[in-house]
Protein backbone atom coordinates (compact mmCIF):
# COMPACT_ATOMS: atom_id res chain seq x y z
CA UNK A 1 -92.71 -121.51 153.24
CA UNK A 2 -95.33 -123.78 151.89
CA UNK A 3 -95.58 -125.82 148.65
CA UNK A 4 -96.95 -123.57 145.79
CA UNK A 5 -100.33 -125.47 144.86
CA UNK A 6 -100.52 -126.37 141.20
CA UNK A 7 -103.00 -127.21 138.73
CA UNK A 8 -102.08 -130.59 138.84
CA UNK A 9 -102.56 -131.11 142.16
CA UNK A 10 -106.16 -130.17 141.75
CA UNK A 11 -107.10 -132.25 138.92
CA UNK A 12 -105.45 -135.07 140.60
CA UNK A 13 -107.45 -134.69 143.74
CA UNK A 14 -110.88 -134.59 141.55
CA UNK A 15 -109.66 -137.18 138.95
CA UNK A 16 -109.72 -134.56 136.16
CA UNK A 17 -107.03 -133.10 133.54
CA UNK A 18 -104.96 -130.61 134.68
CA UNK A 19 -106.28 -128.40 131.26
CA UNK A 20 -109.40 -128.67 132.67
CA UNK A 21 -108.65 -127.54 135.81
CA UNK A 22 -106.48 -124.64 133.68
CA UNK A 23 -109.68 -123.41 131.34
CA UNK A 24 -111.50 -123.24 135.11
CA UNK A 25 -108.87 -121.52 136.62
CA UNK A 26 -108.70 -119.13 133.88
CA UNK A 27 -112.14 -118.08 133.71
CA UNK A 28 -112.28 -120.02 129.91
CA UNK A 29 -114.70 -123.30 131.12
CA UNK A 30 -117.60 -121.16 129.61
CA UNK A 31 -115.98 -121.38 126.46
CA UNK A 32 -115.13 -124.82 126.39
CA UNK A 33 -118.77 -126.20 127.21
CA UNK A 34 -117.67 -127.00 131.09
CA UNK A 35 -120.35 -127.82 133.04
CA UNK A 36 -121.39 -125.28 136.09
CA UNK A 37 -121.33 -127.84 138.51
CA UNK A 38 -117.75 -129.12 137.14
CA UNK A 39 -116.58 -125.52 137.28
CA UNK A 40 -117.69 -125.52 140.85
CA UNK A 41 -116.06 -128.55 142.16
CA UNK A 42 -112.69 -127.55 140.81
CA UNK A 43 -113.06 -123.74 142.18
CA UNK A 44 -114.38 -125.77 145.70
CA UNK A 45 -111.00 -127.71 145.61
CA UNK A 46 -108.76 -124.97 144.49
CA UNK A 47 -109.89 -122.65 147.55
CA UNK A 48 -109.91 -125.96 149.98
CA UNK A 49 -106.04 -126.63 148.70
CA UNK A 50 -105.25 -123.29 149.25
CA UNK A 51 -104.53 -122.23 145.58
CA UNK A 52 -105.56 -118.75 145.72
CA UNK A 53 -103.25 -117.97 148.56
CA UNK A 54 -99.83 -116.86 147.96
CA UNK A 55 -97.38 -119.59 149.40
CA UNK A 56 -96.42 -117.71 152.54
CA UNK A 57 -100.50 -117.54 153.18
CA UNK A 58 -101.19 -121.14 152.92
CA UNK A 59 -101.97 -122.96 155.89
CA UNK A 60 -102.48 -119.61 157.71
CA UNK A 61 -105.96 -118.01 158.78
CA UNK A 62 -106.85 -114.59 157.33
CA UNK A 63 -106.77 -112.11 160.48
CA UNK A 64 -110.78 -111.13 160.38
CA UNK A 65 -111.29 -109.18 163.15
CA UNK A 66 -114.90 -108.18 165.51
CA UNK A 67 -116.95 -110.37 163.70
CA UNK A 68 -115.65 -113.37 161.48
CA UNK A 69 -117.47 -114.95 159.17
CA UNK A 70 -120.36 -113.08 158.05
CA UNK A 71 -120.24 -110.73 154.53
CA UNK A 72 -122.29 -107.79 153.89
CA UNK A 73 -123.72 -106.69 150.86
CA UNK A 74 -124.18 -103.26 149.96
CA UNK A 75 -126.94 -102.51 147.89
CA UNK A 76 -128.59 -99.15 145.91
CA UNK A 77 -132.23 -100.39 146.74
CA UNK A 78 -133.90 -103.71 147.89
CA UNK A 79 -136.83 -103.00 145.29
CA UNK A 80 -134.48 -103.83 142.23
CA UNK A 81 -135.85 -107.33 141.17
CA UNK A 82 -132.13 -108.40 140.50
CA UNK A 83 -131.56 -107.91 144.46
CA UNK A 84 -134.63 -109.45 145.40
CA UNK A 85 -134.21 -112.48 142.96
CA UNK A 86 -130.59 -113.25 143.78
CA UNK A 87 -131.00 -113.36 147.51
CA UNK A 88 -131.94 -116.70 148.20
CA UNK A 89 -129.48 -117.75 146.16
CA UNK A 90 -126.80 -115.93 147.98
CA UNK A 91 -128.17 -117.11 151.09
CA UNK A 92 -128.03 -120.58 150.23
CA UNK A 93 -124.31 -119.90 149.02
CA UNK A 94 -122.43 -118.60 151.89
CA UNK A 95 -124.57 -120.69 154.20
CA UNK A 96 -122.51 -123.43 151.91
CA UNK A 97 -119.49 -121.96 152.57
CA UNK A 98 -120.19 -121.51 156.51
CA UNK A 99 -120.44 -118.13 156.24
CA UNK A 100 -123.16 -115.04 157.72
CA UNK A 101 -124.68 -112.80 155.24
CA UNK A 102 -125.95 -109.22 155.57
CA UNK A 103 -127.46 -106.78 153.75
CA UNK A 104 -126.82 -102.82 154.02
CA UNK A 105 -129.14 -100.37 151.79
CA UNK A 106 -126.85 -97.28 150.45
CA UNK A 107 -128.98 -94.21 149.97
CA UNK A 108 -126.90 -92.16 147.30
CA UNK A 109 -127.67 -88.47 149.22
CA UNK A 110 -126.48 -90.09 152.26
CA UNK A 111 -123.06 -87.77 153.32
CA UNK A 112 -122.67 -90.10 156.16
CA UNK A 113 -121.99 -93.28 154.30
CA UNK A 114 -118.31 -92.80 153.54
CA UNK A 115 -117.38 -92.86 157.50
CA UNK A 116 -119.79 -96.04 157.79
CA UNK A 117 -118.02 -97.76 155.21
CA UNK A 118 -114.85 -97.84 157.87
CA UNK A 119 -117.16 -99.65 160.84
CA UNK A 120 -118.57 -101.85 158.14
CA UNK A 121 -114.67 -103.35 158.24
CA UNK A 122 -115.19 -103.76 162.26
CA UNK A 123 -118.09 -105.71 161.47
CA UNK A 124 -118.09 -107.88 158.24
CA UNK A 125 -115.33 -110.58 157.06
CA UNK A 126 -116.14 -108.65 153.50
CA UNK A 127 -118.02 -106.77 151.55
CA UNK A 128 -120.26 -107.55 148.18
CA UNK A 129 -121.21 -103.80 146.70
CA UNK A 130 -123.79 -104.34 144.19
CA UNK A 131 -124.36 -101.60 140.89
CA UNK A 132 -124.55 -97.94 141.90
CA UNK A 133 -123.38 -98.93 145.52
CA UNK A 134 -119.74 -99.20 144.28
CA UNK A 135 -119.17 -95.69 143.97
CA UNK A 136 -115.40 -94.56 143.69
CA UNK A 137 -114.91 -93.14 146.28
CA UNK A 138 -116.40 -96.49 148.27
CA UNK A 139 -114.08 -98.50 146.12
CA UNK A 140 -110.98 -95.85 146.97
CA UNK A 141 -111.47 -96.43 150.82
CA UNK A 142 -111.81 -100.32 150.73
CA UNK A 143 -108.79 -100.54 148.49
CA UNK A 144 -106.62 -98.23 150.18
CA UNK A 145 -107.03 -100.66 153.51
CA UNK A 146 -106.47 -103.64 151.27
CA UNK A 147 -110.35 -104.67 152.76
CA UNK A 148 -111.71 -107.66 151.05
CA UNK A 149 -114.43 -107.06 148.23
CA UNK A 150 -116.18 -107.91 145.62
CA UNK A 151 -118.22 -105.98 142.64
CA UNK A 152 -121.51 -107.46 141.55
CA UNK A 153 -123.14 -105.94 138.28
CA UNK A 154 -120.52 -103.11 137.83
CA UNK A 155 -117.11 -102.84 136.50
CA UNK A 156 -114.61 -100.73 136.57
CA UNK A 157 -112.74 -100.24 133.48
CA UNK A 158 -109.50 -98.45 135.02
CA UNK A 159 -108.88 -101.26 138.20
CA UNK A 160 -108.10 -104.56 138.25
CA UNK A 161 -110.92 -105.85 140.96
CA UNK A 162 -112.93 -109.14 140.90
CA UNK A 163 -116.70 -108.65 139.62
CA UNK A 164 -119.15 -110.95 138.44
CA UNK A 165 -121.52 -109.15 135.76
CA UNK A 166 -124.26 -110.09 133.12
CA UNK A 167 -122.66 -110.43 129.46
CA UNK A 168 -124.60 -107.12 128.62
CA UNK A 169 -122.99 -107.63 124.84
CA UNK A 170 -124.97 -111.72 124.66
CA UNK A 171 -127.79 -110.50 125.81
CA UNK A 172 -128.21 -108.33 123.37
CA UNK A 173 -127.22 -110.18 120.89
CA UNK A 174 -129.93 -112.89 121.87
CA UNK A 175 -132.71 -110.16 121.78
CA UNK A 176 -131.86 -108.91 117.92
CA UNK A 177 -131.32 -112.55 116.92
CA UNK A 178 -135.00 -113.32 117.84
CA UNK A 179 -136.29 -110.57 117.03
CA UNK A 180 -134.72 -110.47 113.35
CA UNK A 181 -136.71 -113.74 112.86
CA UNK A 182 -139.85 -112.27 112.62
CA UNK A 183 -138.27 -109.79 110.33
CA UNK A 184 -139.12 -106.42 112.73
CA UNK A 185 -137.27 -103.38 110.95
CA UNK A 186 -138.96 -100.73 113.95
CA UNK A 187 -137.72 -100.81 117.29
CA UNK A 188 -138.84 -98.63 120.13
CA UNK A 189 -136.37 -98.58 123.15
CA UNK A 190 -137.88 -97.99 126.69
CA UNK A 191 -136.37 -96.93 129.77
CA UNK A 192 -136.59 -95.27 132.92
CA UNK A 193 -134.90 -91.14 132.57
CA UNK A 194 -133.18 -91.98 136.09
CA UNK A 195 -131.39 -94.71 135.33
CA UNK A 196 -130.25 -93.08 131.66
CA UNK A 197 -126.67 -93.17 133.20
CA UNK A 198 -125.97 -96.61 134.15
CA UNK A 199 -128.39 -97.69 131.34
CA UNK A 200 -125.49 -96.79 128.33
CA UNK A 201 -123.80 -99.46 128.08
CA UNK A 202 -126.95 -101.57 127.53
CA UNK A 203 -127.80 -99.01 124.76
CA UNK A 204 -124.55 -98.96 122.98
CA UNK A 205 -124.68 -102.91 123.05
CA UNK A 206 -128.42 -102.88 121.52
CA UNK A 207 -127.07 -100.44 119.12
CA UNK A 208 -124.28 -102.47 117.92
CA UNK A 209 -126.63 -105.67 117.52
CA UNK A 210 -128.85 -104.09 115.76
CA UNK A 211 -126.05 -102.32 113.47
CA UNK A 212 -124.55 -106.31 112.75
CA UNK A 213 -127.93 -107.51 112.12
CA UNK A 214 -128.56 -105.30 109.20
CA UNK A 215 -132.26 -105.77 109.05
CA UNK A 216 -133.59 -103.06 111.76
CA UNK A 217 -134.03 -99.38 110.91
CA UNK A 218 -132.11 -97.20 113.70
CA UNK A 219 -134.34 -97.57 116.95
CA UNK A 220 -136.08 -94.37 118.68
CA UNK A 221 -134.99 -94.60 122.41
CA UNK A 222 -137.72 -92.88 124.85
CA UNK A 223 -136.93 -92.38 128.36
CA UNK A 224 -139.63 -92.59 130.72
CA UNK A 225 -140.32 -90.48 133.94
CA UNK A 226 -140.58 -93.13 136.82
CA UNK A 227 -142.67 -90.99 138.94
CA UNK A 228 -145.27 -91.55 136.47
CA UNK A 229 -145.03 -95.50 136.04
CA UNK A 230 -148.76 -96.13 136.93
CA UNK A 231 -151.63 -96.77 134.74
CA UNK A 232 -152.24 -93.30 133.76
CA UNK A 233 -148.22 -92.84 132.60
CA UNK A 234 -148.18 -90.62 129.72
CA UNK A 235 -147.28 -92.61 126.64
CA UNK A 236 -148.49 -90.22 124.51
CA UNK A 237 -145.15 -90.26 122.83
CA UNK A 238 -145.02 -93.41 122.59
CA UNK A 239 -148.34 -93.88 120.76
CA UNK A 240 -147.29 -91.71 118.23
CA UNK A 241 -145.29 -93.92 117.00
CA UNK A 242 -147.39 -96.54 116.50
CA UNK A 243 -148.06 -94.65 113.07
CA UNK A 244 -146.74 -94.10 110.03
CA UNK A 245 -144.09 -93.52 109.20
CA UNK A 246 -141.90 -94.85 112.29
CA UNK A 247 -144.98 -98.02 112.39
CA UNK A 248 -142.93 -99.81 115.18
CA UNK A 249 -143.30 -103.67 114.88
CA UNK A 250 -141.62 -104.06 118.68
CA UNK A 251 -140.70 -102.34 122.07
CA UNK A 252 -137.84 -103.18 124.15
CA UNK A 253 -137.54 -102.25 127.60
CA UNK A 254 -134.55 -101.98 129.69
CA UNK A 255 -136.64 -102.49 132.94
CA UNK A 256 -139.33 -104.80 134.10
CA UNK A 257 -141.05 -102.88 135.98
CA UNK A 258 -141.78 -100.55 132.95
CA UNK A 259 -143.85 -103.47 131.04
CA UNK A 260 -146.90 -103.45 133.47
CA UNK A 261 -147.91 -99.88 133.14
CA UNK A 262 -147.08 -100.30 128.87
CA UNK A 263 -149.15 -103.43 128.57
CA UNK A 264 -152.09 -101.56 130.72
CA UNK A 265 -151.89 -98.67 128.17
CA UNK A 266 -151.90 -101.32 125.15
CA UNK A 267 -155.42 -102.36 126.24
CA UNK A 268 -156.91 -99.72 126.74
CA UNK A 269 -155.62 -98.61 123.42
CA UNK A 270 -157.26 -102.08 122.14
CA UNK A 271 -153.74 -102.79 120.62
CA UNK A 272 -152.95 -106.59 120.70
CA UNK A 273 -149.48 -108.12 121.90
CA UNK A 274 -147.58 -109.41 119.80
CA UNK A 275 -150.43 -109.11 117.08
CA UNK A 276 -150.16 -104.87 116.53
CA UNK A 277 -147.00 -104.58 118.47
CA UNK A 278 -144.78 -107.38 120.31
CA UNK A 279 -142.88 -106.71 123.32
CA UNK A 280 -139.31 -108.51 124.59
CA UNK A 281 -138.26 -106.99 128.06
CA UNK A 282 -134.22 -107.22 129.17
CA UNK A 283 -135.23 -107.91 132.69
CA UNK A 284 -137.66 -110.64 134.06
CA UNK A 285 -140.39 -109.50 136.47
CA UNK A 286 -142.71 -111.23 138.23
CA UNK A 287 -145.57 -112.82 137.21
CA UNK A 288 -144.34 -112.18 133.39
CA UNK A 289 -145.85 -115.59 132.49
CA UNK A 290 -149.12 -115.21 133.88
CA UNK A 291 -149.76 -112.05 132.12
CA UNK A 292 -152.23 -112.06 129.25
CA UNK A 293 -149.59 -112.40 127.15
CA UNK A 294 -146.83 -113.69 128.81
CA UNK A 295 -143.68 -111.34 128.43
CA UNK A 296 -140.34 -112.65 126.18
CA UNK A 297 -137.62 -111.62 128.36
CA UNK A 298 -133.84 -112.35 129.68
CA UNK A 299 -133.28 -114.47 132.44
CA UNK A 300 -129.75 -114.39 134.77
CA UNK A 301 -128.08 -117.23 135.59
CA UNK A 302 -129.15 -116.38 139.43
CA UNK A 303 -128.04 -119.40 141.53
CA UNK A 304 -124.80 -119.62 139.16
CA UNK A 305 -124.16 -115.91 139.91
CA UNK A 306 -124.75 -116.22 143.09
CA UNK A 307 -122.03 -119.53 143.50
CA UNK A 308 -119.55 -117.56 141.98
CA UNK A 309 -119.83 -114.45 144.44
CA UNK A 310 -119.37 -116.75 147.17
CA UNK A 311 -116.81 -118.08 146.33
CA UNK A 312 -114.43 -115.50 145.10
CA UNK A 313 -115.15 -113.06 148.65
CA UNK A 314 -114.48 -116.51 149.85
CA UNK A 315 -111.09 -116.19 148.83
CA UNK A 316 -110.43 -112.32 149.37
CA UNK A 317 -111.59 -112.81 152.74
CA UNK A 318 -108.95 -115.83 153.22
CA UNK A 319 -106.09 -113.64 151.69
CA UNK A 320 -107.02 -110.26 153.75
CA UNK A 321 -107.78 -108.41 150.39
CA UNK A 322 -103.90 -108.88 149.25
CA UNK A 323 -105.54 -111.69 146.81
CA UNK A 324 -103.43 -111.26 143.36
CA UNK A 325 -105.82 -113.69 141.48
CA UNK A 326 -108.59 -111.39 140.18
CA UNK A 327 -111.51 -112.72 137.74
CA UNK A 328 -113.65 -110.76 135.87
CA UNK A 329 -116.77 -113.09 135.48
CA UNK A 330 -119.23 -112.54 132.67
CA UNK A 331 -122.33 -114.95 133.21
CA UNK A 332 -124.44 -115.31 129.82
CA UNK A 333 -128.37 -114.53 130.34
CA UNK A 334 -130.89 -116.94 128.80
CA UNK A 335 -133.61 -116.09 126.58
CA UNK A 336 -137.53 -117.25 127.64
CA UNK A 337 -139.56 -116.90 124.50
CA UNK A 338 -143.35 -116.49 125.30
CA UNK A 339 -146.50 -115.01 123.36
CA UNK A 340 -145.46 -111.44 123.16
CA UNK A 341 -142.67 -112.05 120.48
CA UNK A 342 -142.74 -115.58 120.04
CA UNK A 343 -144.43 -117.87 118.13
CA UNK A 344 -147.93 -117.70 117.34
């Protein structure tokens, strides 16, 4: 049987305390103002040590059969600007890590997807599912064959798995916190009617933010029919409000790709951003700083997100799925202030 790595073989190995290498370890570095690329070089050393493996594993190479060495993500969509933005990044990662990367589109009303899920196993070291793609009963068959995986952007309350997901509760918290500085009581809440479901828990957190801040009115929350997100999208609705006696000072939306057809209604409605009404989107799209007025918006730690992925199907993959070191890991959004509720 092996020697049973410890912390303090780690730290001594990087020339770093052992509490450092603890607060890493223990998914606490955020907390402790860490540095990312600290974090990194003791997670780098903990997997090349072998501390994630139990101490029968170490030393030992994880039986991957068919096709070692290359992961698969499972996505809902490609068009989803946090796929499309966190790609590179993920390339660049497991290219790091000498490892293939694949990506596998999951249409929802697809009944044959459940028996491809058990020749994705013959093919891939591991599997990344990404939001809506981790269904349960996807989850139920990779678990039940101990198959290594990963969640990105969803969590599952009731399991103990390893996911990396935005802090949905700071990024809130960043959005009222700005926005209470220019002393807005009226919020309108945008977002698309098909995504109502997995958009809750990004309600209830703008909810509660608003609720500790005190100095915002209860928001109105429309939902929007996607099919219609083109320059003639009804926003009648929305336009209504504009009056007395909601008079909303800001909009939110939950989506990027909502704020194009909303700022093309604006002018044409000859209402100014952030003049009349300002505008803070909880997604970043594309070309949101060349716009007219250039969109306030939250940003995800991308290449950070996409480090720790890698590495923690890195070590499922080593330890067959059996892995008993699980991390939940909540990455922290930043907030880019521009014109359209910023400063003047």
């Amino acid at each position: 049987m092996g020697k049973k790595i410890k912390n303090k073989d780690i730290a001594a190995k990087l020339g770093v305390s052992s509490t450092l290498v603890s607060l890493v370890l223990n998914n606490k570095a955020d907390q402790h103002g860490i540095k990312k690329d600290t974090q990194e070089r003791v997670l780098a050393m903990a997997r090349q040590l072998g501390f994630f493996s139990s101490p029968d594993e170490q030393g030992t190479v994880a039986p991957v059969e068919q096709k070692p060495g290359v992961i698969g993500m499972v996505v809902p969509t490609v068009s989803d600007p946090f796929i499309t933005g966190i790609i590179p990044y993920l390339q660049k990662a497991f290219a790091s890590l000498g490892l293939g990367f694949s990506i596998i589109t999951k249409d929802p009303d697809d009944q044959r997807f459940e028996r491809l899920t058990n020749a994705f196993k013959k093919f891939f070291s591991g599997l990344v599912l990404v939001g809506d793609a981790a269904d349960d009963s996807t989850i139920r068959t990779l678990r039940s064959s101990e198959y290594p995986f990963i969640l990105l952007e969803k969590s599952v309350k009731t399991l103990r798995m390893s996911t990396v997901t935005t802090d949905v509760s700071a990024g809130a918290q960043l959005v009222l916190e700005h926005i209470s500085k220019f002393d807005y009581h009226n919020i309108i809440i945008i977002t698309d009617r098909k995504s109502t479901k997995t958009d809750n828990d990004m309600l209830h957190e703008i909810k509660n933010a608003i609720g500790k801040s005190g100095n915002s009115n209860n928001p109105v929350i429309l939902n929007i029919e996607s099919r219609l997100i083109k320059d003639d999208i009804d926003f009648s609705e929305l336009e209504k409000l504009f009056r007395p006696p909601f008079s909303a000072d800001v909009i939110i939306s939950l989506h990027a790709e909502l704020v194009y057809p909303l700022m093309s209604f604006l002018n044409k409605r000859k209402l100014r951003v952030p003049q009349d009404i300002a505008i803070v989107s909880m997604e970043e799209g594309t070309g949101f700083d060349l716009m007219v007025s250039p969109i306030t918006c939250l940003r995800l730690p991308l290449p950070a997100m996409a480090t720790k992925v890698a590495n923690m199907i890195w070590s499922e993959v080593k330890n067959s799925g059996k892995s008993k070191f699980k991390r939940q890991v909540n990455m922290k959004p930043e907030l880019i202030v521009r014109n359209s509720c910023g400063t003047l």
